[in-house]
PDB file of N, CA and C in Angstrom:
ATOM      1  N   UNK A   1     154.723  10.944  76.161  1.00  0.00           N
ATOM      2  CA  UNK A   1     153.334  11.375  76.154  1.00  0.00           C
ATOM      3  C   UNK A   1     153.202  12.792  75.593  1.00  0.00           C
ATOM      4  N   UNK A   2     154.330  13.856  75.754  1.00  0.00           N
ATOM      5  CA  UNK A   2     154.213  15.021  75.502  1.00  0.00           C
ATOM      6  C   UNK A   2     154.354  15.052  73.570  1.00  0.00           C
ATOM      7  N   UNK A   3     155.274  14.279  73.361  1.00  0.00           N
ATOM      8  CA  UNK A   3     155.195  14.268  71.779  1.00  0.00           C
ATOM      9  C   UNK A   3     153.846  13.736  71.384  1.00  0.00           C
ATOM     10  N   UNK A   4     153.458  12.768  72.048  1.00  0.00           N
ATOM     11  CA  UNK A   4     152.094  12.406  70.929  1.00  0.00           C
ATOM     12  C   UNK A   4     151.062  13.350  71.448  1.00  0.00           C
ATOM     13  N   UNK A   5     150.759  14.225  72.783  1.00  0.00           N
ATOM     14  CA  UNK A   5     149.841  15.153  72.340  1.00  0.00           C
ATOM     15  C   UNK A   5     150.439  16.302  71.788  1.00  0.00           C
ATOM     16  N   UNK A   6     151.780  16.665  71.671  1.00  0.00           N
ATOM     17  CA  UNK A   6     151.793  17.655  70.534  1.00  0.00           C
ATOM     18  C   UNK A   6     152.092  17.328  68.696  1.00  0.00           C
ATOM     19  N   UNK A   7     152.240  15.934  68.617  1.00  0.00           N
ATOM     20  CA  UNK A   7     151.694  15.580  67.311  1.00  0.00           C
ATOM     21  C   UNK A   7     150.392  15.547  67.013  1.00  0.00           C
ATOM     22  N   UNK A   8     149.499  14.997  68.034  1.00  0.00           N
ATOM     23  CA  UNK A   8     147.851  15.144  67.288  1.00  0.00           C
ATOM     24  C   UNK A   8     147.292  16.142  67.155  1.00  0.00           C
ATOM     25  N   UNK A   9     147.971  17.242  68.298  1.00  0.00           N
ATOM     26  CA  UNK A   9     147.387  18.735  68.067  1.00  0.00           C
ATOM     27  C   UNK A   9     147.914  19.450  66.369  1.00  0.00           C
ATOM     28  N   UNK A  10     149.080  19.209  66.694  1.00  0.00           N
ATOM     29  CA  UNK A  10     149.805  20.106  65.129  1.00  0.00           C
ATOM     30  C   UNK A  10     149.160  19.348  64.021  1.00  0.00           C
ATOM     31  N   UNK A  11     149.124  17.836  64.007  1.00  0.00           N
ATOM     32  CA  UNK A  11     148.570  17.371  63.372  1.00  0.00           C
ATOM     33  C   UNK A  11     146.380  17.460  62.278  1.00  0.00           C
ATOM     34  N   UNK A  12     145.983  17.838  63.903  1.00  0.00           N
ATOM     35  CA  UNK A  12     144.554  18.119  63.764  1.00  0.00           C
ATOM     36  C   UNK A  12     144.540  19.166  64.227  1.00  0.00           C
ATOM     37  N   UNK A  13     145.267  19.598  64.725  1.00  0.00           N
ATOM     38  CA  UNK A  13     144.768  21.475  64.556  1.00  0.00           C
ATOM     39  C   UNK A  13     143.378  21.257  66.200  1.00  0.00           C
ATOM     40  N   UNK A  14     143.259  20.188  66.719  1.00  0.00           N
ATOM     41  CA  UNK A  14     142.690  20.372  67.629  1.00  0.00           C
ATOM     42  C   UNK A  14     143.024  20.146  69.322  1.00  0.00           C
ATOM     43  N   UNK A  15     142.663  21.064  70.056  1.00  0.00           N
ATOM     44  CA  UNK A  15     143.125  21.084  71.661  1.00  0.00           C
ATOM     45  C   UNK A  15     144.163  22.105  71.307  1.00  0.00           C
ATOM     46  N   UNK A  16     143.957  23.096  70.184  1.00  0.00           N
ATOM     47  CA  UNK A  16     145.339  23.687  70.273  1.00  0.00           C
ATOM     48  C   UNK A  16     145.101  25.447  69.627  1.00  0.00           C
ATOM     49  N   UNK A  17     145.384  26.532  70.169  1.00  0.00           N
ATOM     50  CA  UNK A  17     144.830  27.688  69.589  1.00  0.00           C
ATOM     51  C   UNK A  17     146.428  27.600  68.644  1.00  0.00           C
ATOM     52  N   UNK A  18     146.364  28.713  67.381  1.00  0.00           N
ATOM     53  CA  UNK A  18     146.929  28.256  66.159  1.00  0.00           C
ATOM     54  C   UNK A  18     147.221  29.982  66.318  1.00  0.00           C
ATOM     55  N   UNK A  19     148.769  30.656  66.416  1.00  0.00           N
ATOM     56  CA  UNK A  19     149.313  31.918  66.236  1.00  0.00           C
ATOM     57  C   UNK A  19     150.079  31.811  64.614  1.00  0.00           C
ATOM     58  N   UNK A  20     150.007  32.788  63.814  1.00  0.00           N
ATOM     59  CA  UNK A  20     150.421  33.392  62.777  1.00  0.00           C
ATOM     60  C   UNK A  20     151.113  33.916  62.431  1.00  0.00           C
ATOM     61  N   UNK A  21     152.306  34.603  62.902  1.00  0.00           N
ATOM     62  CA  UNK A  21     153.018  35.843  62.956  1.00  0.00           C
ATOM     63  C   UNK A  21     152.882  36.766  61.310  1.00  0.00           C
ATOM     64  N   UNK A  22     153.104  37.967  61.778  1.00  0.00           N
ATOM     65  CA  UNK A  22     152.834  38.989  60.719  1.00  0.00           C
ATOM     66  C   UNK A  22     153.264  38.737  59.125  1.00  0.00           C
ATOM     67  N   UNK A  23     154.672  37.925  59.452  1.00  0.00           N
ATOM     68  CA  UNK A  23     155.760  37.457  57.984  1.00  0.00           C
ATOM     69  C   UNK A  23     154.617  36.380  57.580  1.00  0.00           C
ATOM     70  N   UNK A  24     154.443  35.238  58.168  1.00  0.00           N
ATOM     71  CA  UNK A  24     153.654  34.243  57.351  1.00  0.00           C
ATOM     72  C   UNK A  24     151.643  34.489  57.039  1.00  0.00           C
ATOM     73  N   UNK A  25     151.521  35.735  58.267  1.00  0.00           N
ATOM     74  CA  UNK A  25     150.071  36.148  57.679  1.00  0.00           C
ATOM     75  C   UNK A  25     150.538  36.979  56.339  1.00  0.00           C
ATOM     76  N   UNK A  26     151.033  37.561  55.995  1.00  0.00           N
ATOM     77  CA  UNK A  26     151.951  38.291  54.639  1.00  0.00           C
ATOM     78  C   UNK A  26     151.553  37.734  53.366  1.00  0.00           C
ATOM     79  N   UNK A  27     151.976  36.604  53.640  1.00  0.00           N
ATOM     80  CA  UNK A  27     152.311  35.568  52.550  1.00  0.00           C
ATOM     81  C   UNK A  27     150.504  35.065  51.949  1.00  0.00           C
ATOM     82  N   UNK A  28     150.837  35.453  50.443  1.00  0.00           N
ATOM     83  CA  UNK A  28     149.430  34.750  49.985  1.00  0.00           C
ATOM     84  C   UNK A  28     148.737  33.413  50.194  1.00  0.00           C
ATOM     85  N   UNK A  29     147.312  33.920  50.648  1.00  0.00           N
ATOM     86  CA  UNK A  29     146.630  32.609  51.225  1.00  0.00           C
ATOM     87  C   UNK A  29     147.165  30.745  50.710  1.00  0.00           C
ATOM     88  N   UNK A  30     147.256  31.515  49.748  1.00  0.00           N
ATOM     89  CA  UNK A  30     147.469  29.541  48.659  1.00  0.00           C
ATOM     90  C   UNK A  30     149.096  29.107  49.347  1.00  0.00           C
ATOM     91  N   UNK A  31     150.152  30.134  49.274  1.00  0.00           N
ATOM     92  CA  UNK A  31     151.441  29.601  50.173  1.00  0.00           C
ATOM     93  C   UNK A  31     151.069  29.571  51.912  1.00  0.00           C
ATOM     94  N   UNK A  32     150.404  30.488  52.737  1.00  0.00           N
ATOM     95  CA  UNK A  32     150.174  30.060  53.847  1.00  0.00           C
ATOM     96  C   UNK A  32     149.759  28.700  54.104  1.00  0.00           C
ATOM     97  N   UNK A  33     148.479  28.165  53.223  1.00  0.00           N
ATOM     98  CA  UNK A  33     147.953  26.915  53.174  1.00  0.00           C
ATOM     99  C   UNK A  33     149.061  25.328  52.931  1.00  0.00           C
ATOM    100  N   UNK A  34     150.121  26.160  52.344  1.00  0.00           N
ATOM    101  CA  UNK A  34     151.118  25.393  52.008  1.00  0.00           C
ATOM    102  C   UNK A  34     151.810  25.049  53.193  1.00  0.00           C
ATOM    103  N   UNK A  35     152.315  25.709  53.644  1.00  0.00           N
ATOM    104  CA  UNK A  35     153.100  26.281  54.984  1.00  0.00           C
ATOM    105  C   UNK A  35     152.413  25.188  56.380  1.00  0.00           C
ATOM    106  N   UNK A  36     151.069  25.557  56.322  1.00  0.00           N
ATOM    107  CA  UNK A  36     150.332  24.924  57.426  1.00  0.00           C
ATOM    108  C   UNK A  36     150.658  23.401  56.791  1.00  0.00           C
ATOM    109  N   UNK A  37     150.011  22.784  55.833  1.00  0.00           N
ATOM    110  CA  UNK A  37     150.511  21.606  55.689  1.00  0.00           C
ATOM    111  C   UNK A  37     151.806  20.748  56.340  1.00  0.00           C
ATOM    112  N   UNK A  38     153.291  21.586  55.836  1.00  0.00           N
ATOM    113  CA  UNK A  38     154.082  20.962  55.925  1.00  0.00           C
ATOM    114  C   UNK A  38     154.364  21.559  57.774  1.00  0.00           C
ATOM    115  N   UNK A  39     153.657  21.905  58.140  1.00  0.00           N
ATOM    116  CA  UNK A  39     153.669  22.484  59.417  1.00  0.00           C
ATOM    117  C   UNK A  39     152.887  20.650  60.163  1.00  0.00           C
ATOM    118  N   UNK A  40     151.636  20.450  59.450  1.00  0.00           N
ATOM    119  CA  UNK A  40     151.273  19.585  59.931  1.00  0.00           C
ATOM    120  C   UNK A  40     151.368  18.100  59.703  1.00  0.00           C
ATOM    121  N   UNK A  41     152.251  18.003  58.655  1.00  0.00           N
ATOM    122  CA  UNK A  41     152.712  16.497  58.682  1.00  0.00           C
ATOM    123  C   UNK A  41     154.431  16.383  58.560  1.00  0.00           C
ATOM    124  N   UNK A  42     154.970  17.332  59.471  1.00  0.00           N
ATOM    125  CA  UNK A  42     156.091  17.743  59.548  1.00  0.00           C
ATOM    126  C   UNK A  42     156.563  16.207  60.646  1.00  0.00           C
ATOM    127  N   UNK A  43     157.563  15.756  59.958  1.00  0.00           N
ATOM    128  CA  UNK A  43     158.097  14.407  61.200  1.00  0.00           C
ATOM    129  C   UNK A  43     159.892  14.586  61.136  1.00  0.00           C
ATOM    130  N   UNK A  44     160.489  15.187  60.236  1.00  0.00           N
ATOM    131  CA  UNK A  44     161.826  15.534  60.081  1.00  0.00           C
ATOM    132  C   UNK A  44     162.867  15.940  61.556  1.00  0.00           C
ATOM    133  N   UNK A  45     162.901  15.400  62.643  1.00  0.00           N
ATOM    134  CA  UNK A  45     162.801  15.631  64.091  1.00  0.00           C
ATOM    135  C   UNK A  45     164.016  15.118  63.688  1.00  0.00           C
ATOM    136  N   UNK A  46     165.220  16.216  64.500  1.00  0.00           N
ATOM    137  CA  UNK A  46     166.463  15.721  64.571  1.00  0.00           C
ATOM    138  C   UNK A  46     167.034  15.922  66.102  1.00  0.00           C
ATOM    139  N   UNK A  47     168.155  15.018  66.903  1.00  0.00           N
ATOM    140  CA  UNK A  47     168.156  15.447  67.752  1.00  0.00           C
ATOM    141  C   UNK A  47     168.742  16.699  68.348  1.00  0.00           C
ATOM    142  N   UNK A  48     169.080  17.686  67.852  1.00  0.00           N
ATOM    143  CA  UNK A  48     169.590  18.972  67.633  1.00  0.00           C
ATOM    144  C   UNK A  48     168.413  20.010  67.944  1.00  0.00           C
ATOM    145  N   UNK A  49     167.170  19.870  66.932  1.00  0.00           N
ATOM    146  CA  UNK A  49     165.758  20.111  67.391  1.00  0.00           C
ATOM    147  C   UNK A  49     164.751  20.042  67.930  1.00  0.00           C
ATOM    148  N   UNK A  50     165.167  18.867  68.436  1.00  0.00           N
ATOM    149  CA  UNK A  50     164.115  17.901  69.552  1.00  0.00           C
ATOM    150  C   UNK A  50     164.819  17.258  70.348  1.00  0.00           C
ATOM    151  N   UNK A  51     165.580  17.798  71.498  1.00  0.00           N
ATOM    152  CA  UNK A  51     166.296  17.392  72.613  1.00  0.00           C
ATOM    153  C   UNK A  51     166.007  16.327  73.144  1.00  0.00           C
ATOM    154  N   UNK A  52     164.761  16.740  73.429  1.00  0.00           N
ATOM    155  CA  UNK A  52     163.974  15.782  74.589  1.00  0.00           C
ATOM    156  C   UNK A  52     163.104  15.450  73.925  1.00  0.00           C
ATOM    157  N   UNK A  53     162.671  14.673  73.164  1.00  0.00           N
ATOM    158  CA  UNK A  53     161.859  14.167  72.344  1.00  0.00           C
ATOM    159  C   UNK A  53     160.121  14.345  72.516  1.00  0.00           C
ATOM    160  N   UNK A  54     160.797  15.663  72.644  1.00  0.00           N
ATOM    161  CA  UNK A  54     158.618  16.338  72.926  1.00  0.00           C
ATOM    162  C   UNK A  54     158.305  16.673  71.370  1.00  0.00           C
ATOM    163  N   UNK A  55     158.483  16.896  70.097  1.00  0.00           N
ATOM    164  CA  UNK A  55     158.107  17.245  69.080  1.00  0.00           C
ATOM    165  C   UNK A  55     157.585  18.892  69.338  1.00  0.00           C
ATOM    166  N   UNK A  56     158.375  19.656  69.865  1.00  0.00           N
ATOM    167  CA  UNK A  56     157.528  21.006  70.483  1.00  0.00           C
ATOM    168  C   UNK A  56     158.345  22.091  69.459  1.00  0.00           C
ATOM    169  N   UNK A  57     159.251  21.285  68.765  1.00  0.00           N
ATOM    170  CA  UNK A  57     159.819  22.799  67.550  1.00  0.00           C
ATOM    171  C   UNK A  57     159.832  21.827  66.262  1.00  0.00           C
ATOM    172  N   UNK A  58     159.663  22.854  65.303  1.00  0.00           N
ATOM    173  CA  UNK A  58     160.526  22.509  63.947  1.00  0.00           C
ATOM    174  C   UNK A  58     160.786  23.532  63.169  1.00  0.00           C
ATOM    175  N   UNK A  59     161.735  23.104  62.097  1.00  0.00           N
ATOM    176  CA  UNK A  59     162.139  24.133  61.159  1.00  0.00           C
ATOM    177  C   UNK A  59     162.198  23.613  59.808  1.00  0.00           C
ATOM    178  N   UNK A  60     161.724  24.348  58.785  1.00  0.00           N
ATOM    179  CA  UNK A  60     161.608  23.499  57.250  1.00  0.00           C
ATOM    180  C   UNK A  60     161.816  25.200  56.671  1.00  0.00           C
ATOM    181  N   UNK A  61     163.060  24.354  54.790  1.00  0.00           N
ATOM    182  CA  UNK A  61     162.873  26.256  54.179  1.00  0.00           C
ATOM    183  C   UNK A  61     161.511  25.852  53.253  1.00  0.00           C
ATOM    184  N   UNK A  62     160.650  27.323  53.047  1.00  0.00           N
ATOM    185  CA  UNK A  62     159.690  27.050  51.902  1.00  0.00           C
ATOM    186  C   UNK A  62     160.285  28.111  51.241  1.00  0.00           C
ATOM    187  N   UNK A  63     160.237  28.147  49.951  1.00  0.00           N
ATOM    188  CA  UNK A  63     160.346  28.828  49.063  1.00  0.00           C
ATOM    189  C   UNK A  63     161.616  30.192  49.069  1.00  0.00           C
ATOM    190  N   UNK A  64     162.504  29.394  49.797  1.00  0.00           N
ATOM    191  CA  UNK A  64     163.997  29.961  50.333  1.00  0.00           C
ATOM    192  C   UNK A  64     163.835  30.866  51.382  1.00  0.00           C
ATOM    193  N   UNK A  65     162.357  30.675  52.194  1.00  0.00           N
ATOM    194  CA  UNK A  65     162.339  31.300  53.665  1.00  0.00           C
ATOM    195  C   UNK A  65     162.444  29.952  54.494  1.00  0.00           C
ATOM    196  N   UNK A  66     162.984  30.337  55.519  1.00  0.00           N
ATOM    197  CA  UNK A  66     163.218  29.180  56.648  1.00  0.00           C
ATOM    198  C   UNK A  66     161.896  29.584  57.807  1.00  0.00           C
ATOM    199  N   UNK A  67     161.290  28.743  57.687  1.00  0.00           N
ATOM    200  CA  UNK A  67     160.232  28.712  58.523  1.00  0.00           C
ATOM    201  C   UNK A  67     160.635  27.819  59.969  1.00  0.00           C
ATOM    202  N   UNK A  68     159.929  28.556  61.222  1.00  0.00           N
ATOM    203  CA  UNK A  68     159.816  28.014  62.164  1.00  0.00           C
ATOM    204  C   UNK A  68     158.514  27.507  63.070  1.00  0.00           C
ATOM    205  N   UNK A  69     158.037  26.354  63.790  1.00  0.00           N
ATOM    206  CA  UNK A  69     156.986  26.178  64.261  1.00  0.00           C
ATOM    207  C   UNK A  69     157.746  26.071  66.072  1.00  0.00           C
ATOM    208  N   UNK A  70     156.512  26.339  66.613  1.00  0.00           N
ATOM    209  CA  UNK A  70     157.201  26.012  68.219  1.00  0.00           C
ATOM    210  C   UNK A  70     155.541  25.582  68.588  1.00  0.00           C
ATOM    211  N   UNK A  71     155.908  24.962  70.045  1.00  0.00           N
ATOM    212  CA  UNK A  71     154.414  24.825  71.038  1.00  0.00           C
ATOM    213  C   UNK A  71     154.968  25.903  72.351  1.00  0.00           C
ATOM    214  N   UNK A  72     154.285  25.954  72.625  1.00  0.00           N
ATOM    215  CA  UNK A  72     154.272  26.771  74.142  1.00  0.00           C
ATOM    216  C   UNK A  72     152.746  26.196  74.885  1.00  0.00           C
ATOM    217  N   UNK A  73     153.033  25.833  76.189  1.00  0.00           N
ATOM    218  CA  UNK A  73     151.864  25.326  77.165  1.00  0.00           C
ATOM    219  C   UNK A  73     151.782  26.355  78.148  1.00  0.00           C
ATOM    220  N   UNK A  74     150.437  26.784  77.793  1.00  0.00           N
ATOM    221  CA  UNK A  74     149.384  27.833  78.715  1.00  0.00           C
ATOM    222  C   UNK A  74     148.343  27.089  79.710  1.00  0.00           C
ATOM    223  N   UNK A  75     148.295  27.838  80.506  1.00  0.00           N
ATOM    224  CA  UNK A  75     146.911  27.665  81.550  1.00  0.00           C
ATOM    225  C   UNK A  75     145.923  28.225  80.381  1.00  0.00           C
ATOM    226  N   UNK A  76     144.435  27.706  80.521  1.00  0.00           N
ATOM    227  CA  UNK A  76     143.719  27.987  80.073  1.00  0.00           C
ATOM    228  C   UNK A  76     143.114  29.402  79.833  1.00  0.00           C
ATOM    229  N   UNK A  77     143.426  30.094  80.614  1.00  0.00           N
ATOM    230  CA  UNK A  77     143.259  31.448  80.704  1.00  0.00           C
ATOM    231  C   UNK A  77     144.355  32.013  79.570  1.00  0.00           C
ATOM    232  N   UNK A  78     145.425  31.485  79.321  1.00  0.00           N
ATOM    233  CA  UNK A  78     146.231  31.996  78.716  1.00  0.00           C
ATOM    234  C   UNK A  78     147.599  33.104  79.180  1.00  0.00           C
ATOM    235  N   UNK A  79     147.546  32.854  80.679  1.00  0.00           N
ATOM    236  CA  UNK A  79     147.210  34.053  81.588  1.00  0.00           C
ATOM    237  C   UNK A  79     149.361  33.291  81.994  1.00  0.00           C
ATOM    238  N   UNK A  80     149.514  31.792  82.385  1.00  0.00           N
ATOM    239  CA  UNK A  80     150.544  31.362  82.991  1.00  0.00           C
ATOM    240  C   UNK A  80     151.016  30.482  82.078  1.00  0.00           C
ATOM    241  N   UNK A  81     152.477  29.830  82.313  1.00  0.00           N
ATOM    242  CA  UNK A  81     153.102  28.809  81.197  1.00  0.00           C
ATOM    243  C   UNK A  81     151.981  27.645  82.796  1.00  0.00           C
ATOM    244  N   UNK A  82     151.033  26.617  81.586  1.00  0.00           N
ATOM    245  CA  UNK A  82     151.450  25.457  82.133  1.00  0.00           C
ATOM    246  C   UNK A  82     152.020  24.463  83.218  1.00  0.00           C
ATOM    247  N   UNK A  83     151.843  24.223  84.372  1.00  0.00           N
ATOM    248  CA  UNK A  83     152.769  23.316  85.001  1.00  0.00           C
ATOM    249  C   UNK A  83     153.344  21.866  84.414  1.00  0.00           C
ATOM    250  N   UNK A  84     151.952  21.475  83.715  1.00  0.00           N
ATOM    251  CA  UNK A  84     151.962  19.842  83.696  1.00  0.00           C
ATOM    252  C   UNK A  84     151.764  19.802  82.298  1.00  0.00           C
ATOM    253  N   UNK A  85     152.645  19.884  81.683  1.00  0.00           N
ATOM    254  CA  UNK A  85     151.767  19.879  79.866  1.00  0.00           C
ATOM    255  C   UNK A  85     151.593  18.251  79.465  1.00  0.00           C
ATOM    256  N   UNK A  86     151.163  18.055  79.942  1.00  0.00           N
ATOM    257  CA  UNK A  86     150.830  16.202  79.933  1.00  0.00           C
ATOM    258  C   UNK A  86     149.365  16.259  80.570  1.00  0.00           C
ATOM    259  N   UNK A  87     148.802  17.134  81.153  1.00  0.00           N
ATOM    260  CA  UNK A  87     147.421  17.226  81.588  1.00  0.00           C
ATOM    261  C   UNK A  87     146.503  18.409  80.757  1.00  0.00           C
ATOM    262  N   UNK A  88     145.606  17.253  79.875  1.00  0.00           N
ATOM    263  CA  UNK A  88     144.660  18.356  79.131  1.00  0.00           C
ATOM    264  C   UNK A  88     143.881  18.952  79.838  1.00  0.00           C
ATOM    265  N   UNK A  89     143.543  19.019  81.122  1.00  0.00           N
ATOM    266  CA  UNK A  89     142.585  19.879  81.532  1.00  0.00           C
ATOM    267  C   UNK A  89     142.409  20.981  81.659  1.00  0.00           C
ATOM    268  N   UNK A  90     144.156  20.670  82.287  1.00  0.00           N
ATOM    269  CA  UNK A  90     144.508  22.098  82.559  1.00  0.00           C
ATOM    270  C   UNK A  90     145.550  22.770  81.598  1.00  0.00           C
ATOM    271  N   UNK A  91     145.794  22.434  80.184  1.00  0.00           N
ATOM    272  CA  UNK A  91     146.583  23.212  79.167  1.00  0.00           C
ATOM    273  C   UNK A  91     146.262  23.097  78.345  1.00  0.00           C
ATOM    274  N   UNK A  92     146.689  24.860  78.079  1.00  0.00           N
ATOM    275  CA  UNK A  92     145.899  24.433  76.160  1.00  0.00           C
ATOM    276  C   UNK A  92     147.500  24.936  75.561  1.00  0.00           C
ATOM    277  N   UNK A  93     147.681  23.938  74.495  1.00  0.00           N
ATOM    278  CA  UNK A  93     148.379  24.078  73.360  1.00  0.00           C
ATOM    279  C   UNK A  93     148.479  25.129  72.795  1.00  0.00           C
ATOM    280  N   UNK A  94     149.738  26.308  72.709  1.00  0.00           N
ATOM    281  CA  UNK A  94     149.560  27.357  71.693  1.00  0.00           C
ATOM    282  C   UNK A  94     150.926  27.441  70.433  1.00  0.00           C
ATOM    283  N   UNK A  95     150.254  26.954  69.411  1.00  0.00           N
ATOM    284  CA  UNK A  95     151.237  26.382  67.840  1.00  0.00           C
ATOM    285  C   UNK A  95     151.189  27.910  67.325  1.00  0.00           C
ATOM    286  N   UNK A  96     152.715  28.277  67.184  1.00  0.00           N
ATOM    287  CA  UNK A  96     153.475  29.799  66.615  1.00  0.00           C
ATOM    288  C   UNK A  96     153.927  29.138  65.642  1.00  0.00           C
ATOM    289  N   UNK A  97     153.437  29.692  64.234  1.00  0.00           N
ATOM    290  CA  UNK A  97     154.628  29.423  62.549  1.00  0.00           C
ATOM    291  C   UNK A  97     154.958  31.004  62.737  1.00  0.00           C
ATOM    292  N   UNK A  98     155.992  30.311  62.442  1.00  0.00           N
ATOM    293  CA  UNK A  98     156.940  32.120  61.957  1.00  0.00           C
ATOM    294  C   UNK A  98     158.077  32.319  60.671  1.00  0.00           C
ATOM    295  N   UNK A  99     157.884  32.965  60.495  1.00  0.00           N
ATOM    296  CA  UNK A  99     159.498  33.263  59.853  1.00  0.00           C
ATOM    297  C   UNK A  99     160.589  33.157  60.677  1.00  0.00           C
ATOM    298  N   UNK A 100     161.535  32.574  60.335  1.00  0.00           N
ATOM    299  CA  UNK A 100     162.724  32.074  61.170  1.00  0.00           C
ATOM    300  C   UNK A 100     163.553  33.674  61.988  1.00  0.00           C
ATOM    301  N   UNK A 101     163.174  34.939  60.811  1.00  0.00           N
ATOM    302  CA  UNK A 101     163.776  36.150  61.173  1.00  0.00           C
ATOM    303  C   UNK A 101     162.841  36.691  62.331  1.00  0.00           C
ATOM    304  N   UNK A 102     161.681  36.438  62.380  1.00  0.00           N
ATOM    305  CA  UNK A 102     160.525  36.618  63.282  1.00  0.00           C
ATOM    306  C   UNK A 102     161.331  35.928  64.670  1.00  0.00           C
ATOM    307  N   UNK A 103     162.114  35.644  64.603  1.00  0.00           N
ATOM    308  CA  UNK A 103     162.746  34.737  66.014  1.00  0.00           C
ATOM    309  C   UNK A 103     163.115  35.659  66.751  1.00  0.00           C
TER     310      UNK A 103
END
């Protein structure tokens, strides 16, 4: 259950606030746009990267940077991690792209 709501979020960009880090806000709008794409129809899940088969990381290189995506589950406030990230009521989705050096 946890992979398919963090595929429809990464996927639609909705139920989910969307972080940037400084390296990929950097990067000119037309490659960011790029970036988000393969951010969002990203399925390349190996079990090395996806332990537990939540879809909650990935890693792809663009343009000989190694990019990273993660989820992290917040209380709505933003305030605590989550107890139940399987209950939308009470979590909101927060999707980090980064530069892999940004780690």
């Amino acid at each position: 259950e946890i992979a398919a709501l963090n595929d429809y979020a990464r996927y639609s960009l909705t139920g989910c606030m969307l972080l940037l880090t400084p390296g990929i806000m950097r990067m000119p709008p037309d490659e960011r746009e790029l970036v988000l794409t393969k951010v969002r129809n990203f399925s390349q899940f190996t079990p090395e990267m996806d332990p537990r088969g939540e879809h909650d990381f990935g890693e792809f290189d663009h343009g000989g940077q190694r990019i990273f995506w993660k989820f992290d589950y917040q209380d709505w406030r933003g305030m605590w991690q989550a107890p139940d990230p399987t209950d939308r009521r009470a979590t909101r989705r927060l999707l980090t792209i980064l530069l892999a050096e940004e780690y």
